[in-house]
N, C-alpha and C. Protein backbone atom coordinates (compact mmCIF):
# COMPACT_ATOMS: atom_id res chain seq x y z
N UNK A 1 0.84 -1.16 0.00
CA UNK A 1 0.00 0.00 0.00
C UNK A 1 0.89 1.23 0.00
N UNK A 2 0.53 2.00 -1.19
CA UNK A 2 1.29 3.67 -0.35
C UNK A 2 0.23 4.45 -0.84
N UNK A 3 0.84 5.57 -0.23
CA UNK A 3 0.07 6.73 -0.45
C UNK A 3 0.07 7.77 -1.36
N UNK A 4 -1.05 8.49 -2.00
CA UNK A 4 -1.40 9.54 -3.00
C UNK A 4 -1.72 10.52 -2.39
N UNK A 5 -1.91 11.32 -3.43
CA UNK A 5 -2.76 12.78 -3.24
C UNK A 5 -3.80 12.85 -4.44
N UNK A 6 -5.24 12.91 -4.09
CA UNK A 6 -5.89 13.00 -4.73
C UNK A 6 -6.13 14.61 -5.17
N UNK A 7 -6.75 14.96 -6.66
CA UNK A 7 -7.28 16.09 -7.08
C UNK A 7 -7.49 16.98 -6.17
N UNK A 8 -8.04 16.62 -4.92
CA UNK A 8 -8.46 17.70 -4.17
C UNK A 8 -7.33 17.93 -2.88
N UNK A 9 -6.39 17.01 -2.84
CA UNK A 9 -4.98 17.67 -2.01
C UNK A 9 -5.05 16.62 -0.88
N UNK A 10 -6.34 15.56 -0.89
CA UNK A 10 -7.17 14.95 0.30
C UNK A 10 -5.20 13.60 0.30
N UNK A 11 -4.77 13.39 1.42
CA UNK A 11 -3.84 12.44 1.07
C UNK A 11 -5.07 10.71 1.33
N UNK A 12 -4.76 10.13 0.36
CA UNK A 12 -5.48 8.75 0.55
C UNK A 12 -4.23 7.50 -0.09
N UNK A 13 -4.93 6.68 0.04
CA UNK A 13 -4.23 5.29 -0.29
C UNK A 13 -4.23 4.34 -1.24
N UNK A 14 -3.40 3.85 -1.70
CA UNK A 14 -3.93 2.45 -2.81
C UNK A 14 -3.10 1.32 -3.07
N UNK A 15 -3.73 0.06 -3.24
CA UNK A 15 -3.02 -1.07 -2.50
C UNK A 15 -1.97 -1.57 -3.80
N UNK A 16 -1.20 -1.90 -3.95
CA UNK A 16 0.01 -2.83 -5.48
C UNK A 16 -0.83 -3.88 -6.20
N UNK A 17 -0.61 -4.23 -6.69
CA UNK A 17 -1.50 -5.36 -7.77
C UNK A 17 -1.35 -6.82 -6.96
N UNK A 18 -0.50 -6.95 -6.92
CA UNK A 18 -0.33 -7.84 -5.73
C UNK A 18 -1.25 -8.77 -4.38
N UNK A 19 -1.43 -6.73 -4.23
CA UNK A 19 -2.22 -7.09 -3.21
C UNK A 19 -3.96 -7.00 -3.23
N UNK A 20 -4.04 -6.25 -4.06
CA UNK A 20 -5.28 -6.50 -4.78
C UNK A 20 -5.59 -8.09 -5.48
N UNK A 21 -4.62 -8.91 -6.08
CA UNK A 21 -4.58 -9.81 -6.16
C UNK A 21 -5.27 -10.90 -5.32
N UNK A 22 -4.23 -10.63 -3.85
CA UNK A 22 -5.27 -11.55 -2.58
C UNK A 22 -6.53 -11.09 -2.51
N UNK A 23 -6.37 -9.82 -2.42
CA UNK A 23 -7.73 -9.39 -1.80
C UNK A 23 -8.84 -10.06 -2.36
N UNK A 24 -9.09 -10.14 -4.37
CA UNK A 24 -9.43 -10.88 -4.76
C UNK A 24 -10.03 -12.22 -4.40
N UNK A 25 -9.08 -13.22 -4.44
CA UNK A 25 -9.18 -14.03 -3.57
C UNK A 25 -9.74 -14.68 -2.68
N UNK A 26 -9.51 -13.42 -1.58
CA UNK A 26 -10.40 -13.64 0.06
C UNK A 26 -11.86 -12.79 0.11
N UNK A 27 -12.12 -12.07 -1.11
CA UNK A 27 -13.16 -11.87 -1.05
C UNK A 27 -12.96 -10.54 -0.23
N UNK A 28 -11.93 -9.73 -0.54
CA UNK A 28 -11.59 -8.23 0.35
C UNK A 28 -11.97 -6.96 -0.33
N UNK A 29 -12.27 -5.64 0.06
CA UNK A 29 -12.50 -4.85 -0.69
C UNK A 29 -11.08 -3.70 0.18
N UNK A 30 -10.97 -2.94 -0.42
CA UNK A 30 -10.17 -2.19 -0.16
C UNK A 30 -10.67 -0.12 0.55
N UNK A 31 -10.36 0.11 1.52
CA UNK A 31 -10.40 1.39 2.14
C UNK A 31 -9.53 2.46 1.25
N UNK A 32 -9.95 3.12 0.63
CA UNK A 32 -9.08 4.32 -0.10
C UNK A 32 -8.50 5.35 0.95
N UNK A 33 -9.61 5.65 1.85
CA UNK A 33 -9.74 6.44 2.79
C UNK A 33 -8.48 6.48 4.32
N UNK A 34 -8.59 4.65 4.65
CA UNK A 34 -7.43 4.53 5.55
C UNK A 34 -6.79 3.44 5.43
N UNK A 35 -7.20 2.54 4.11
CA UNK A 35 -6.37 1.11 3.84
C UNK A 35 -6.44 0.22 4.31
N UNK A 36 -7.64 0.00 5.66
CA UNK A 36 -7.97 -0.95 5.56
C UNK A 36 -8.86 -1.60 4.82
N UNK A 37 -8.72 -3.28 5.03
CA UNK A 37 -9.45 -4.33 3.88
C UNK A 37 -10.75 -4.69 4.91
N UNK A 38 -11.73 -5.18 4.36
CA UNK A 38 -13.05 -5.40 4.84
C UNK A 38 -13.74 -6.35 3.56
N UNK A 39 -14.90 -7.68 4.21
CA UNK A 39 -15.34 -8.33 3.35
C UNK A 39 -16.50 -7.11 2.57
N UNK A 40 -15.97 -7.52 1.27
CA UNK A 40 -16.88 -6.76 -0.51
C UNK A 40 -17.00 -7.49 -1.55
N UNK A 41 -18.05 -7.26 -2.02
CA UNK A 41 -17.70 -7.24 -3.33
C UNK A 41 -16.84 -7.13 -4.05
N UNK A 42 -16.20 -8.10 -5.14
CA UNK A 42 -15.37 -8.02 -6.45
C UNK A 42 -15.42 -6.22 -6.94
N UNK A 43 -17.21 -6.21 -6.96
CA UNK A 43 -17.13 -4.88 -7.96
C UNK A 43 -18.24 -3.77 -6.98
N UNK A 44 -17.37 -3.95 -5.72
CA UNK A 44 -17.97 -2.97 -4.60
C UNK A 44 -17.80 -1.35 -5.31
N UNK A 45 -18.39 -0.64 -5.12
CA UNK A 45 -18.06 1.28 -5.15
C UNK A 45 -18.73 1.96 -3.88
N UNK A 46 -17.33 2.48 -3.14
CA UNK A 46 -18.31 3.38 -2.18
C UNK A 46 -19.17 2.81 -0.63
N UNK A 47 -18.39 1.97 -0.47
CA UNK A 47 -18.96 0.64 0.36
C UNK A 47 -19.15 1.81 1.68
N UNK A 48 -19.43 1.55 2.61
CA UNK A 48 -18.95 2.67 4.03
C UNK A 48 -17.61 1.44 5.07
N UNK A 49 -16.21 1.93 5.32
CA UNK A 49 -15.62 1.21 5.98
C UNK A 49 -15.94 1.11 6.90
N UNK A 50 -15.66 -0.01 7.58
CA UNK A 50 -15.99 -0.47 9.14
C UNK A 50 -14.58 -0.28 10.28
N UNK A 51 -13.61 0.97 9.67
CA UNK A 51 -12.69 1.19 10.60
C UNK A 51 -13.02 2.79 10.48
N UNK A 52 -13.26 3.42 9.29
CA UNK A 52 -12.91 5.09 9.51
C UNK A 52 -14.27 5.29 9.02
N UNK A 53 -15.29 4.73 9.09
CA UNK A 53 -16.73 4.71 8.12
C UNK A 53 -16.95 5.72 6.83
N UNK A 54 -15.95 6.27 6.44
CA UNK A 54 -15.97 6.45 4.99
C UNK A 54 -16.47 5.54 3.70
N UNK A 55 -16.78 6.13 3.21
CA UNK A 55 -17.52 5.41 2.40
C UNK A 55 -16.91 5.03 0.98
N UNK A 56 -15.61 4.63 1.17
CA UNK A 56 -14.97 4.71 0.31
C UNK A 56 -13.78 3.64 -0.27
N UNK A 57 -14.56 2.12 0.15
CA UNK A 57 -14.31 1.03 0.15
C UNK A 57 -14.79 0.22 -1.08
N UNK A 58 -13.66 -0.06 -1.69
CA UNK A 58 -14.06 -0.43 -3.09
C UNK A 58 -13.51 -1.83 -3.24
N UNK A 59 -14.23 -2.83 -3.75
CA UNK A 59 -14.12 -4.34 -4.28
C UNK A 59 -12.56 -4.49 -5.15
N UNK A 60 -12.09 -5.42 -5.12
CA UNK A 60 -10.77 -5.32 -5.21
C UNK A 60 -10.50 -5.35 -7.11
N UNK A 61 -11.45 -6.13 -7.61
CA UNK A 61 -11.67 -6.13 -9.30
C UNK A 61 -11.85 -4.51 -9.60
N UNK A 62 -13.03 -3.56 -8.90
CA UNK A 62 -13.01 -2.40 -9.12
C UNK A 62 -11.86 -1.54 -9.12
N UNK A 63 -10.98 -2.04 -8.18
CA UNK A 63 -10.06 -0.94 -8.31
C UNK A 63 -8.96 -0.81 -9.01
N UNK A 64 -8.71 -2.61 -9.39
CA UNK A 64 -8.23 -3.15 -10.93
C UNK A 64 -8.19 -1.84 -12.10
N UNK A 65 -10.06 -2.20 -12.43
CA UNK A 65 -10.59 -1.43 -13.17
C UNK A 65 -10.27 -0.39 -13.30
N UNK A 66 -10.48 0.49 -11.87
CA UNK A 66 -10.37 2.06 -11.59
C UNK A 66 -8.82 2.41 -12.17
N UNK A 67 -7.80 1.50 -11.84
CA UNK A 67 -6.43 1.92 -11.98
C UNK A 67 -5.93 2.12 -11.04
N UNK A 68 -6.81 2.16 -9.69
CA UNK A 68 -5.91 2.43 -8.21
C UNK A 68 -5.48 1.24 -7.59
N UNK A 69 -4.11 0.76 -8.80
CA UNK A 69 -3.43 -0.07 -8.40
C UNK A 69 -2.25 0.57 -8.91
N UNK A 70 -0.92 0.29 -8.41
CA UNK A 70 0.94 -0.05 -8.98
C UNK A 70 1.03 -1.21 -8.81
N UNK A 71 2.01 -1.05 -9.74
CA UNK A 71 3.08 -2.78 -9.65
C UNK A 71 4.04 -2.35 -8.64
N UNK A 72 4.31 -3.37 -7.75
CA UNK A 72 5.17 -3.43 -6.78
C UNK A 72 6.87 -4.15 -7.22
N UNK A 73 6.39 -4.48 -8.37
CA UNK A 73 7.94 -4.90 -9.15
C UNK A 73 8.50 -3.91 -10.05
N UNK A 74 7.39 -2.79 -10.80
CA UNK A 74 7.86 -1.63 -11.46
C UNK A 74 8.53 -1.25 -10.11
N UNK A 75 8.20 -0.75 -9.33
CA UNK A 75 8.46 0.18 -8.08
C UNK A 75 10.18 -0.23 -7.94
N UNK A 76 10.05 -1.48 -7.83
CA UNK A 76 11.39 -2.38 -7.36
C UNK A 76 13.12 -2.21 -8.18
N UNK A 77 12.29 -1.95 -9.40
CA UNK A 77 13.33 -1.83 -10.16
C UNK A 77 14.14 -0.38 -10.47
């Protein structure tokens, strides 16, 4: 996971492909808001988290989709 800056200056988060990968998997959706994972939908949008209740917990295929993923092996090299 690291961190961004979204359009509006807000700092948020987004997980490596990797790890979106598991998440997949286990059936995880992902927190934009504070990074934590919580059970979602594949193609969750906007879920409300159950750690910072933002609503901003997205299914781990969605965020595929969205692009709010990196490679953690680009990074590496």
């Amino acid at each position: 996971m690291k961190q961004y800056q979204s359009k509006g200056g807000r700092t948020l988060y987004k997980p490596s492909l990797e790890e979106v990968q598991e998440m997949d998997d286990m059936g995880l959706g992902f927190c934009l808001a504070c990074g934590s994972t919580q059970a979602a939908e594949p193609d969750a949008r906007k879920y409300p988290c159950e750690e910072c209740k933002e609503e901003m917990v997205y299914g781990a295929q969605e965020l595929a989709i969205m692009g709010l993923v990196y490679l953690l092996a680009y990074l590496e090299k």
